[in-house]
N, C-alpha and C. Protein backbone atom coordinates (compact mmCIF):
# COMPACT_ATOMS: atom_id res chain seq x y z
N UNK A 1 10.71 -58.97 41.40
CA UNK A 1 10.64 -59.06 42.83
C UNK A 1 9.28 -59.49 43.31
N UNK A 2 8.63 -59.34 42.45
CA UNK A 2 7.18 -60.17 42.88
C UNK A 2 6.95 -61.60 42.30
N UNK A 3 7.03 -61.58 41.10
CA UNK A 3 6.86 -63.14 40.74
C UNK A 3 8.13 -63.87 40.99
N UNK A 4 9.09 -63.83 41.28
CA UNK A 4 9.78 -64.64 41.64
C UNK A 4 9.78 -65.27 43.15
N UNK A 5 9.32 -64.67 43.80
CA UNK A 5 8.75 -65.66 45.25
C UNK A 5 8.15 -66.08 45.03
N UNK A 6 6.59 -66.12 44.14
CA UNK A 6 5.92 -67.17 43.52
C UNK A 6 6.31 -68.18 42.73
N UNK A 7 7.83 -68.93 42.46
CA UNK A 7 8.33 -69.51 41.80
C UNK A 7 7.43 -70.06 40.29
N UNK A 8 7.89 -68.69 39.88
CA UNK A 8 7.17 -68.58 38.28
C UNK A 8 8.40 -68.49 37.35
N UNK A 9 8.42 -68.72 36.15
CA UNK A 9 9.49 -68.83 35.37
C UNK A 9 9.38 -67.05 34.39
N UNK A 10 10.15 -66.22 34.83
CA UNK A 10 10.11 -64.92 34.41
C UNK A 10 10.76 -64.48 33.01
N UNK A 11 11.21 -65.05 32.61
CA UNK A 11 12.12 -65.32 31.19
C UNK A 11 11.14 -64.58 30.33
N UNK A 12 9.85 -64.86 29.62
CA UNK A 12 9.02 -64.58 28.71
C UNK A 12 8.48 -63.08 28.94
N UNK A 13 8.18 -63.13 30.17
CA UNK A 13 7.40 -61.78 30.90
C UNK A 13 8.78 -60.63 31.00
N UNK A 14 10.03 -60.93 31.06
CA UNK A 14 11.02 -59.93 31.19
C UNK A 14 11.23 -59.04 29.58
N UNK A 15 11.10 -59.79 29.01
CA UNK A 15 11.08 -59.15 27.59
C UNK A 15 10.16 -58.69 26.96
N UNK A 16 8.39 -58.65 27.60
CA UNK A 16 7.42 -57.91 27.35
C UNK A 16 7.57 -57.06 27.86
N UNK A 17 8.50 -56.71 29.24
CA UNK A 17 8.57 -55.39 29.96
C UNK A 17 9.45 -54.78 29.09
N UNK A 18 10.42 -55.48 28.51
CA UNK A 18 11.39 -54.02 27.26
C UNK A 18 10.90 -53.72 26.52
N UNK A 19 9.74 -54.16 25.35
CA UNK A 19 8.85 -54.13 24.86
C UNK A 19 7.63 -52.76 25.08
N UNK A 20 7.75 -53.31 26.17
CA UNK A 20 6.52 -51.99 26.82
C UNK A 20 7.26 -50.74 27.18
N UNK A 21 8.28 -50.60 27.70
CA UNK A 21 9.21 -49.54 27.94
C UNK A 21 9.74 -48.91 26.48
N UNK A 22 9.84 -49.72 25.16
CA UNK A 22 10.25 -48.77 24.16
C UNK A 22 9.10 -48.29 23.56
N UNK A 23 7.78 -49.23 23.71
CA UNK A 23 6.77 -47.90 23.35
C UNK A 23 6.73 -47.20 24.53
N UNK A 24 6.20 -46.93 25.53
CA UNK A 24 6.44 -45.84 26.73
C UNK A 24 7.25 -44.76 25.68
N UNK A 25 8.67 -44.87 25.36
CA UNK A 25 9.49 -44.30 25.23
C UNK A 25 9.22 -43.55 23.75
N UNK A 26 8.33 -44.60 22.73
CA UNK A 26 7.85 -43.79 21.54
C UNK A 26 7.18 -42.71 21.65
N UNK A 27 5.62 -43.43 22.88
CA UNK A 27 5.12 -42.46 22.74
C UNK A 27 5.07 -41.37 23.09
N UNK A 28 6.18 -41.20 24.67
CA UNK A 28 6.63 -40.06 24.80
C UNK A 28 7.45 -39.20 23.91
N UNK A 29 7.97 -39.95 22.78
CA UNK A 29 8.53 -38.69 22.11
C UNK A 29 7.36 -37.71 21.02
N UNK A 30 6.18 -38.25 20.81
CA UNK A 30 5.55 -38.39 19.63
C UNK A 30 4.74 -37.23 20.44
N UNK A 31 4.48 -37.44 21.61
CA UNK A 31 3.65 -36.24 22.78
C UNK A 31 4.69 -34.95 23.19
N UNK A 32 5.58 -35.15 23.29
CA UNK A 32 6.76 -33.96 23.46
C UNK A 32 6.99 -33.50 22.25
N UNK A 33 6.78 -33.76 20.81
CA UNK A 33 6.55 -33.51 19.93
C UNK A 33 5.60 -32.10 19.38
N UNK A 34 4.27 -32.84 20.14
CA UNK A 34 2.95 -31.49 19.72
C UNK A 34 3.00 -30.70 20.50
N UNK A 35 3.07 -29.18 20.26
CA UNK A 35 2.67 -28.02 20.70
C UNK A 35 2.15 -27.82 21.97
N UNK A 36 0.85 -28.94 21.72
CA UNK A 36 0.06 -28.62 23.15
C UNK A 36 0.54 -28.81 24.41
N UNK A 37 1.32 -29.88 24.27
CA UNK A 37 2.03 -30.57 25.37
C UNK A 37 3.78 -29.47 25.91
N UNK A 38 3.67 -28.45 25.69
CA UNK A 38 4.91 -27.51 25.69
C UNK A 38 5.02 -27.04 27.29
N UNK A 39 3.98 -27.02 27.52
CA UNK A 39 3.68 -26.54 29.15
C UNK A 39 4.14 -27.52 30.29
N UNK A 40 3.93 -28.92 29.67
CA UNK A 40 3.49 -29.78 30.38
C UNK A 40 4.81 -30.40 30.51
N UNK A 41 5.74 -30.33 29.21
CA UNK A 41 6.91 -30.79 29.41
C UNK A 41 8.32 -29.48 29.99
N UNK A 42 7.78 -28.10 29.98
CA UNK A 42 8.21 -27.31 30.89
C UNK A 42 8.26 -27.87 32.17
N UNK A 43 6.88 -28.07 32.46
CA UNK A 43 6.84 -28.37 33.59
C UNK A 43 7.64 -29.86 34.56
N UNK A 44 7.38 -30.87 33.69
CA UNK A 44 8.20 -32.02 33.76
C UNK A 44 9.90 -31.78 34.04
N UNK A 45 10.08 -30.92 33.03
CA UNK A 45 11.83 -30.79 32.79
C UNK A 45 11.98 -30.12 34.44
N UNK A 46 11.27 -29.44 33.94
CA UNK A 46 11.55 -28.02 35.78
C UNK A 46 11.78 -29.39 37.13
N UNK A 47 10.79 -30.27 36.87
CA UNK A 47 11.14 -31.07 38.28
C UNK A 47 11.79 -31.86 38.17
N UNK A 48 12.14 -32.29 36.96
CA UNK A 48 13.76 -33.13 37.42
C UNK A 48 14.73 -32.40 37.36
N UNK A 49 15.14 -31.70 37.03
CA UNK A 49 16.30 -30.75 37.39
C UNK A 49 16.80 -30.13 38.90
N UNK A 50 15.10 -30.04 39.59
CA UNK A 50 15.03 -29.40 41.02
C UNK A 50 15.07 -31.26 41.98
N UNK A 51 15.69 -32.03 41.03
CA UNK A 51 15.38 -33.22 42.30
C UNK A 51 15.82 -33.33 43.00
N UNK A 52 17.41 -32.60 43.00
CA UNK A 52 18.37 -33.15 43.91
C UNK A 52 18.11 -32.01 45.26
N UNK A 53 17.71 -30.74 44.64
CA UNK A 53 16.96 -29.96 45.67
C UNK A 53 15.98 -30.36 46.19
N UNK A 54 14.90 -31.04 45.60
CA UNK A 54 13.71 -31.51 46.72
C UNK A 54 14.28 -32.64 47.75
N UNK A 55 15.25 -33.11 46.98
CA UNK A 55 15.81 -34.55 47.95
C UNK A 55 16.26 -34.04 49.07
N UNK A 56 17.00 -33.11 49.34
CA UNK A 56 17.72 -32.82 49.92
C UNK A 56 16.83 -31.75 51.04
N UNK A 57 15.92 -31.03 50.66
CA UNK A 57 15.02 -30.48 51.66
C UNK A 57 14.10 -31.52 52.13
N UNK A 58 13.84 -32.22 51.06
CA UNK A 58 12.70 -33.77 51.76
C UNK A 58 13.88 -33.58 53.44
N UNK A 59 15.45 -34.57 53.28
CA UNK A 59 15.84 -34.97 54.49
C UNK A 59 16.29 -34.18 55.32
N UNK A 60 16.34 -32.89 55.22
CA UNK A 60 16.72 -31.90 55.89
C UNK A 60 15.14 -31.49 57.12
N UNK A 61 14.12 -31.75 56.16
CA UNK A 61 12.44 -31.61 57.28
C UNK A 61 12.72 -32.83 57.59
N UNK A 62 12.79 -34.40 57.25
CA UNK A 62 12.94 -35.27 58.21
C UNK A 62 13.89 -35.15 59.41
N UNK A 63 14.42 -35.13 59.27
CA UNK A 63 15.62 -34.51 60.57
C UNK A 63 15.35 -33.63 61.32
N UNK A 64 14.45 -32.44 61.10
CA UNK A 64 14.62 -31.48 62.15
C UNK A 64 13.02 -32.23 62.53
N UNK A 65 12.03 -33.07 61.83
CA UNK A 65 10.91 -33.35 62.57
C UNK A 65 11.16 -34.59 63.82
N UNK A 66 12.48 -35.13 63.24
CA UNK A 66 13.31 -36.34 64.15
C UNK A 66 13.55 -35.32 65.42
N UNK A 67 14.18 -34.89 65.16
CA UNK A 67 15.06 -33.71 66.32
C UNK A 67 13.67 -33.36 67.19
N UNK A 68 12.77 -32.77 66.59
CA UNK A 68 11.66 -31.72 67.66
C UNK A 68 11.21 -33.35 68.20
N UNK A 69 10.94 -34.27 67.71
CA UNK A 69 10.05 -35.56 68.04
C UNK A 69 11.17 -35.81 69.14
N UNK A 70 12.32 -36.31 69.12
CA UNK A 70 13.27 -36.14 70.55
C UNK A 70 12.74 -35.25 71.53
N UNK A 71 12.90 -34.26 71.42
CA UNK A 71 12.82 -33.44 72.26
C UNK A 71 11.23 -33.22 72.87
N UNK A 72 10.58 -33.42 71.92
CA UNK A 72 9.11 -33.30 72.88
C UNK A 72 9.22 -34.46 73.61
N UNK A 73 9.51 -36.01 73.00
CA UNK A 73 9.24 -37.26 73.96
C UNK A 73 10.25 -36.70 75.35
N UNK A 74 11.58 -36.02 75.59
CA UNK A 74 12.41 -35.94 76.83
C UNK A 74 10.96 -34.75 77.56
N UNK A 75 10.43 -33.90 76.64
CA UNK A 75 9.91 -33.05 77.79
C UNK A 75 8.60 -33.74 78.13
N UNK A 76 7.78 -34.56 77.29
CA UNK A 76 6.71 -34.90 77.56
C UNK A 76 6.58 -36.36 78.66
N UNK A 77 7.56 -37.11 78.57
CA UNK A 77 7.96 -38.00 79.83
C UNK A 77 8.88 -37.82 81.11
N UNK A 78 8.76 -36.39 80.78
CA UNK A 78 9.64 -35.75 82.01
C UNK A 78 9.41 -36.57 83.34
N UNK A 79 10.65 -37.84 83.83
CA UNK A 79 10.30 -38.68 85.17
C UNK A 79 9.92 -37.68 86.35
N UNK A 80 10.73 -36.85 86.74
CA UNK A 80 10.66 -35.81 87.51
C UNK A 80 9.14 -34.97 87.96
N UNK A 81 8.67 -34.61 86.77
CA UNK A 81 7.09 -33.98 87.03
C UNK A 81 6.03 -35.05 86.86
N UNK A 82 6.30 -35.98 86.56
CA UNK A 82 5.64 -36.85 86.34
C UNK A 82 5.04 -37.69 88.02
N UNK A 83 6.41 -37.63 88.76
CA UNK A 83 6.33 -38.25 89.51
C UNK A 83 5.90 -37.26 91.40
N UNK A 84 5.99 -36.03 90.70
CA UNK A 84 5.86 -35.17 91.93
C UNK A 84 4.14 -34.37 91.62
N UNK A 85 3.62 -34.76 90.40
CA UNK A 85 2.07 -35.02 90.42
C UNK A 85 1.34 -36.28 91.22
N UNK A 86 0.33 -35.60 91.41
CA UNK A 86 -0.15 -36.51 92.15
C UNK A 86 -1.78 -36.90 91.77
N UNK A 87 -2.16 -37.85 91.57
CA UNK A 87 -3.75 -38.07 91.03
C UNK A 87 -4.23 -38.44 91.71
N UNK A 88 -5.81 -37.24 92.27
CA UNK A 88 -6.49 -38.13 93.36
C UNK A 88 -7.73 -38.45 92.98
């Protein structure tokens, strides 16, 4: 999605990216492997499991910050007080 609006020929470069993704993928196993790393992949596992819960509270605070943002713009452009102030 980037080099192709630059009308570049992507053919060569698409297969260094699978390339790079199966080491990614080595060396993550070779690190989930040692001891030290036990915490770290606790920790990893714990948040993808909770994603569909964070997803879902992520849009549940967008919405109610949508909702209060309504409602302050109706009280904060109130035509009515707006217009029975007077600036001298």
């Amino acid at each position: 999605w980037i080099i192709h609006p630059l009308q570049r020929n992507v053919g060569p470069l698409r297969n260094l990216t699978v390339l790079r993704a199966f080491r990614l993928i080595r060396i993550a196993r070779v690190v989930r492997s040692l001891p030290q790393f036990k915490e770290m992949w606790l920790l990893i596992r714990g948040l993808m499991e909770s994603g569909r819960t964070l997803f879902w509270t992520a849009v549940v605070i967008a919405f109610v910050n949508y909702i209060f943002g309504i409602a302050f713009m109706f009280i904060a452009t109130d035509r009515d007080l707006y217009l029975t102030r007077r600036i001298h």
